[in-house]
N, C-alpha and C. Protein backbone atom coordinates (compact mmCIF):
# COMPACT_ATOMS: atom_id res chain seq x y z
N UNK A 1 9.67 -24.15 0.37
CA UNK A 1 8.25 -23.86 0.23
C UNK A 1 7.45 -25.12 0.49
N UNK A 2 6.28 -24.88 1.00
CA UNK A 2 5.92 -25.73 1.30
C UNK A 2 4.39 -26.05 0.36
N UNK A 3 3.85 -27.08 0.25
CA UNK A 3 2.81 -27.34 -0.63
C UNK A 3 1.60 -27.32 -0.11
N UNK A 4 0.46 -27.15 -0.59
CA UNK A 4 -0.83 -26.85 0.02
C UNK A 4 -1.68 -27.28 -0.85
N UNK A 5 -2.81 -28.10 -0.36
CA UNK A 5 -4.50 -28.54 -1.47
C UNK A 5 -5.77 -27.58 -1.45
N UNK A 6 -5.75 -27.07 -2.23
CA UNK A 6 -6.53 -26.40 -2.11
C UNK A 6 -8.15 -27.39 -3.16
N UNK A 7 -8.93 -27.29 -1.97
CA UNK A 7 -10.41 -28.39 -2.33
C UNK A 7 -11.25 -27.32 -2.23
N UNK A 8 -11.73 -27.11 -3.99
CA UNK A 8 -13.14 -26.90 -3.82
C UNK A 8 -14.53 -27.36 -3.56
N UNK A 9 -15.28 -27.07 -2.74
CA UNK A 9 -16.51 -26.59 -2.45
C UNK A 9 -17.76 -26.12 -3.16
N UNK A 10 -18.63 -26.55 -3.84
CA UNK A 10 -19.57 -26.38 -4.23
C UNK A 10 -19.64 -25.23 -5.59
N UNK A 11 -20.15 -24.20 -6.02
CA UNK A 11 -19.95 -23.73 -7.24
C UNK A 11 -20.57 -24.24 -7.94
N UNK A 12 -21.54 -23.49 -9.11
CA UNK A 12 -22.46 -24.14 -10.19
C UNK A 12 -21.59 -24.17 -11.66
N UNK A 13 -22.17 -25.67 -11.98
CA UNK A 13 -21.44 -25.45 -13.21
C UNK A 13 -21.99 -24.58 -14.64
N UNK A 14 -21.29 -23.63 -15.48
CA UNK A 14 -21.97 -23.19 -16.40
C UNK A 14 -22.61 -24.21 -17.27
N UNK A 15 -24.00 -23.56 -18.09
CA UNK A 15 -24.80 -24.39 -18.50
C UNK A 15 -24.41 -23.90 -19.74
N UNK A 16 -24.26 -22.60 -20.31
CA UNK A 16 -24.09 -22.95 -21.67
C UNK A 16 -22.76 -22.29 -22.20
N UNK A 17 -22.68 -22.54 -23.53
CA UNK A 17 -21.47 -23.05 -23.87
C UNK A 17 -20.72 -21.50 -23.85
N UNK A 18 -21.32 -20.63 -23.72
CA UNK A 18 -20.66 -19.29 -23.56
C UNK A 18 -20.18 -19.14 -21.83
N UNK A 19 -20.81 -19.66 -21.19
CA UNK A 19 -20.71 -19.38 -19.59
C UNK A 19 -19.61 -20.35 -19.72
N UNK A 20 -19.74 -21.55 -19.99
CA UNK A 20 -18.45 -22.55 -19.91
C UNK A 20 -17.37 -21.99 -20.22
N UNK A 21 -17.38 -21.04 -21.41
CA UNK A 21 -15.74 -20.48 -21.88
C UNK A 21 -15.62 -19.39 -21.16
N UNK A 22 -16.25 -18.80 -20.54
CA UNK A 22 -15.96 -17.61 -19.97
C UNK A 22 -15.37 -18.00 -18.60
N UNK A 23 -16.22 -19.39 -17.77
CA UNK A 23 -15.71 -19.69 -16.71
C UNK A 23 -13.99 -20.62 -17.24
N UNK A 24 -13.49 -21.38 -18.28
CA UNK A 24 -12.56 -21.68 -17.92
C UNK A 24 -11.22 -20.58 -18.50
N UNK A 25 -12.33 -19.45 -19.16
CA UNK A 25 -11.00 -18.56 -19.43
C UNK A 25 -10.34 -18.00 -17.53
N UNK A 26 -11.85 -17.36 -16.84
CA UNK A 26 -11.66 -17.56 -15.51
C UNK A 26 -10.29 -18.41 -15.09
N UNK A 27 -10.80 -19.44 -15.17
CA UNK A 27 -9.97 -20.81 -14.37
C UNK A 27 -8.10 -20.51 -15.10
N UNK A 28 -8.32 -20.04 -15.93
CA UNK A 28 -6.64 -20.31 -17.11
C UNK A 28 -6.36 -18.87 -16.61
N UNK A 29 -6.83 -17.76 -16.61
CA UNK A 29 -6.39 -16.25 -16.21
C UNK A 29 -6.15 -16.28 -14.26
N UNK A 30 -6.44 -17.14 -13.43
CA UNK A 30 -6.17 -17.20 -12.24
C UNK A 30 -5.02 -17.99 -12.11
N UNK A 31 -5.05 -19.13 -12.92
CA UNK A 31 -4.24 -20.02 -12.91
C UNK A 31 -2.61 -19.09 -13.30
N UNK A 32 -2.94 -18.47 -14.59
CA UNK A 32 -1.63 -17.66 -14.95
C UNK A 32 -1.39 -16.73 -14.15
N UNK A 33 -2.05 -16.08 -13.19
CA UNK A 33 -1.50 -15.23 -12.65
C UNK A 33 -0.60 -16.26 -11.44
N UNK A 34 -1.01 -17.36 -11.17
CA UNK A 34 -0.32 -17.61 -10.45
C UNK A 34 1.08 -18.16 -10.42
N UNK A 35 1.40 -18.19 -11.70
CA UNK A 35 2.30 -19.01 -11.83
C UNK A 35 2.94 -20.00 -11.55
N UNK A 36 4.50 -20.09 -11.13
CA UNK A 36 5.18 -21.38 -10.74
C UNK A 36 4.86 -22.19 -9.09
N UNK A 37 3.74 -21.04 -8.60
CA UNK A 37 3.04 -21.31 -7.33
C UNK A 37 2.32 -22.63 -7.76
N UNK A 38 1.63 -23.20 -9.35
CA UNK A 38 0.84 -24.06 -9.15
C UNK A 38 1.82 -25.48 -9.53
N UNK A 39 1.67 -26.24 -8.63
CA UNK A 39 2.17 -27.26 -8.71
C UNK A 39 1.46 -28.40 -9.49
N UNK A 40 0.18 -28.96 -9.15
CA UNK A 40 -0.60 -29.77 -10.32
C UNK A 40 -2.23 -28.60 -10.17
N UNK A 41 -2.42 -28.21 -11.13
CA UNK A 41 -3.58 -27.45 -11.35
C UNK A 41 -4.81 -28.36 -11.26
N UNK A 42 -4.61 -29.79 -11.25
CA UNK A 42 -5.82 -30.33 -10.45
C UNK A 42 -6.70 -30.70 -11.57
N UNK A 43 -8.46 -31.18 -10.86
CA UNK A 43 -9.66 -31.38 -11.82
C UNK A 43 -10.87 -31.27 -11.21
N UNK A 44 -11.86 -30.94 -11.49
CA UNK A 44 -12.90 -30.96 -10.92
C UNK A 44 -12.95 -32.49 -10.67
N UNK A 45 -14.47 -33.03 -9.70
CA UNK A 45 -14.59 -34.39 -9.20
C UNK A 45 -15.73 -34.36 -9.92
N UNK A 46 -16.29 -35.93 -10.05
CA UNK A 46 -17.44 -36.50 -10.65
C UNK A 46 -18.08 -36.88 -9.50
N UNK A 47 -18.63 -38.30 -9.94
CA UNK A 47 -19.11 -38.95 -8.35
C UNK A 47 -18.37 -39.09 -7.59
N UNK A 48 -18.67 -38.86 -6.17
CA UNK A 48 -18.28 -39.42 -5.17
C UNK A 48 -18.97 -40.12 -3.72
N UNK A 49 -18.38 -40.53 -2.83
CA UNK A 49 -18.78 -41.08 -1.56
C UNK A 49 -18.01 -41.25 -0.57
N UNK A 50 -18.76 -41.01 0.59
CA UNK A 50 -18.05 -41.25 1.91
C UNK A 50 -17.73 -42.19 2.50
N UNK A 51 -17.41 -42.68 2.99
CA UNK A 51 -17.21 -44.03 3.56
C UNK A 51 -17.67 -43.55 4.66
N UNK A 52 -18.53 -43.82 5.94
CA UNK A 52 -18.70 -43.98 7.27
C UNK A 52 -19.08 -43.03 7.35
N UNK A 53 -19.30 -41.85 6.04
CA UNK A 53 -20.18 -40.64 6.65
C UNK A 53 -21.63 -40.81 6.13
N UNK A 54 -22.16 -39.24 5.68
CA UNK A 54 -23.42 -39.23 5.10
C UNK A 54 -23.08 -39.64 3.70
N UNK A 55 -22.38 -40.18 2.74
CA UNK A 55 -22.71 -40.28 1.41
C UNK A 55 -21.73 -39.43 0.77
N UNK A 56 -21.67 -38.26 0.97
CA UNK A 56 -20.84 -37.21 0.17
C UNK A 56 -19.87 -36.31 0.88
N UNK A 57 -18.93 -36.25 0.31
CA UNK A 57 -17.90 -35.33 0.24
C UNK A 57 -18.42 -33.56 0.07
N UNK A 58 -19.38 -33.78 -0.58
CA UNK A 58 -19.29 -31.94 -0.90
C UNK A 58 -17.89 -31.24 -1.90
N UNK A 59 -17.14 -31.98 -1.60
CA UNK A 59 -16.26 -31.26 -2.52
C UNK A 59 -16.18 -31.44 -4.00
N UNK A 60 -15.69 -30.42 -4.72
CA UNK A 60 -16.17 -30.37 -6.44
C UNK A 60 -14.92 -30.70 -7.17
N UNK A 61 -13.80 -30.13 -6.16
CA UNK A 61 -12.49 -30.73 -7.21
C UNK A 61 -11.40 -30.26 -6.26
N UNK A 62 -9.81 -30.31 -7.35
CA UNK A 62 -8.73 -29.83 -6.07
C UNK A 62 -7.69 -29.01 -7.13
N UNK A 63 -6.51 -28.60 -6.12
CA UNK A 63 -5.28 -28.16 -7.00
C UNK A 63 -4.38 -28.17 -6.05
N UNK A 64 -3.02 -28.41 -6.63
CA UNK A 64 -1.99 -28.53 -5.03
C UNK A 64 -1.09 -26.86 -5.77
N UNK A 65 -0.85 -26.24 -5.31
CA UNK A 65 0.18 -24.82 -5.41
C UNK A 65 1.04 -24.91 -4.09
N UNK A 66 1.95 -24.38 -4.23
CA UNK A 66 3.70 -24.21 -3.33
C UNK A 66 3.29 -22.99 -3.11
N UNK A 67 3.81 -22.40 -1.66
CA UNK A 67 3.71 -21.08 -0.60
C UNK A 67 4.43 -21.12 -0.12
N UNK A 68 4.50 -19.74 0.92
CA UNK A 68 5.76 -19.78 1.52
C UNK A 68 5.00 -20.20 3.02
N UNK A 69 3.95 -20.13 3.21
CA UNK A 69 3.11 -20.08 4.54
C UNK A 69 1.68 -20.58 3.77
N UNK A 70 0.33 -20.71 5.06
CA UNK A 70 -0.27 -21.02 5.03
C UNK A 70 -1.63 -20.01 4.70
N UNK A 71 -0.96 -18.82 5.20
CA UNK A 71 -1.58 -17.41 5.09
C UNK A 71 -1.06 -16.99 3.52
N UNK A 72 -0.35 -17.06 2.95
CA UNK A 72 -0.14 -17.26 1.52
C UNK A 72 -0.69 -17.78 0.99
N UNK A 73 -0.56 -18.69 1.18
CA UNK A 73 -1.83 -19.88 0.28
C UNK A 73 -2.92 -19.45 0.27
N UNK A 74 -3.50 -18.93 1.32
CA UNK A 74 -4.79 -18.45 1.23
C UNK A 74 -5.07 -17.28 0.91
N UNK A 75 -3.99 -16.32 0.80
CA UNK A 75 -4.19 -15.18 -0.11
C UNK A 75 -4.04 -15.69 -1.48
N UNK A 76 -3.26 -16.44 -2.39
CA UNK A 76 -4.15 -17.05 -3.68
C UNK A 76 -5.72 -17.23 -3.77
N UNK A 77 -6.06 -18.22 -2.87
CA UNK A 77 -7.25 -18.83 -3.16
C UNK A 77 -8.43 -17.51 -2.73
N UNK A 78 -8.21 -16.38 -2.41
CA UNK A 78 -9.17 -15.19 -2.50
C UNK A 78 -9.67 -14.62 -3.66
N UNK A 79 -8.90 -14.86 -4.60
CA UNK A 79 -9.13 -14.78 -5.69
C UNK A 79 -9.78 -15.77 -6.59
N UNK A 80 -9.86 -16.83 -6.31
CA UNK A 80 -10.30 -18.18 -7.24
C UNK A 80 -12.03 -17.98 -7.81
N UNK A 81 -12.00 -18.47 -8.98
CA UNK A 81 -13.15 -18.10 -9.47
C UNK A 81 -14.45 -19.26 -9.12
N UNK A 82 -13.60 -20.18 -8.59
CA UNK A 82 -15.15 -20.99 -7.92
C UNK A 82 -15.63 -19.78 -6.46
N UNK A 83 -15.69 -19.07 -6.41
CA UNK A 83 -16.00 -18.27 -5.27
C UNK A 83 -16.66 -17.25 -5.85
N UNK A 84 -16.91 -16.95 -6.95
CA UNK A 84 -17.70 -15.70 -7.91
C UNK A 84 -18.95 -16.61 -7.98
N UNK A 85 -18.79 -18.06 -7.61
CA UNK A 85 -20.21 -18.98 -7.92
C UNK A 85 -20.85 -19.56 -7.06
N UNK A 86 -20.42 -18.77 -5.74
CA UNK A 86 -21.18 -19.33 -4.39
C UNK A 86 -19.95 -20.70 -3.88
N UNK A 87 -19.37 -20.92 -4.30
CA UNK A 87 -18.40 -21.83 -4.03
C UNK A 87 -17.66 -21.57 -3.23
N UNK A 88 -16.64 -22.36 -2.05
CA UNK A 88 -15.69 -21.94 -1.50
C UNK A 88 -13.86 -22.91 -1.65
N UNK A 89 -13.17 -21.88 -0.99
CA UNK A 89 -12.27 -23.26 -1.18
C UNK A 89 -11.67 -23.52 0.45
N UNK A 90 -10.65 -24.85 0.64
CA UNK A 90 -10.71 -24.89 1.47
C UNK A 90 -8.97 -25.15 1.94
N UNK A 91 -8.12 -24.57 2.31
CA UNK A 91 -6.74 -24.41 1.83
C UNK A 91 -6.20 -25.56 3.01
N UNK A 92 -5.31 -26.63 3.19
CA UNK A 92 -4.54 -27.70 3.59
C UNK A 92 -3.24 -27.71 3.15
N UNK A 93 -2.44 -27.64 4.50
CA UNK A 93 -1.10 -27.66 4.44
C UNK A 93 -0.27 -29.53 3.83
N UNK A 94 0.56 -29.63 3.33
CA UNK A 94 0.75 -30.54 3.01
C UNK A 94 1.60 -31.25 3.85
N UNK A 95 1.67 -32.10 4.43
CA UNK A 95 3.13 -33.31 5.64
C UNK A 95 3.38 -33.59 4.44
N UNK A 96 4.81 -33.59 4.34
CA UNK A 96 5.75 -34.59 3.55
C UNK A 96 6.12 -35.69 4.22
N UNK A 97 5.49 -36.22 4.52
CA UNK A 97 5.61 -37.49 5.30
C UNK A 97 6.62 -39.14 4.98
N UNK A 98 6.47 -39.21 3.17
CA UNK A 98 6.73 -40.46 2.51
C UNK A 98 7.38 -39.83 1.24
């Protein structure tokens, strides 16, 4: 199997403390369905910057999960709940390179 990053994309964060638990029950009920597919479940990002671009990344956070394909992988991430928030994700095959 091979490993894949999946980088989110934009998504608002909940403001109050009921939307917050509801979104990371979200995040823990996607996560479990996926099971031994997730390899590091990742973190959202804070600041960031580009080097040599405009300033920003755009991206909000990551997670690496194991597939059998690339079209797999991205049938997980159809489901992900940064995408109920205008968010997208953006699925990358992994080189084992080192």
């Amino acid at each position: 199997m091979a490993k894949y990053v999946f980088a989110y994309k934009g998504g608002g964060m909940a403001e109050t403390e009921e939307e917050q638990k509801a979104a990371m029950e979200a995040w823990g009920a996607w996560f479990g369905g996926l099971g031994s597919a997730v390899v590091d479940a990742g973190n959202p990002f804070a600041g960031s910057t580009s080097v040599g671009g405009n300033g920003t990344s755009g991206l909000t956070g990551y997670s690496i999960l194991s597939a059998d394909s690339l079209d797999a992988a991205s049938k997980h991430a159809e489901s992900c709940p940064v995408l109920t928030n205008g968010g997208s994700v953006e699925v990358y095959e992994v080189l084992e390179l080192m």
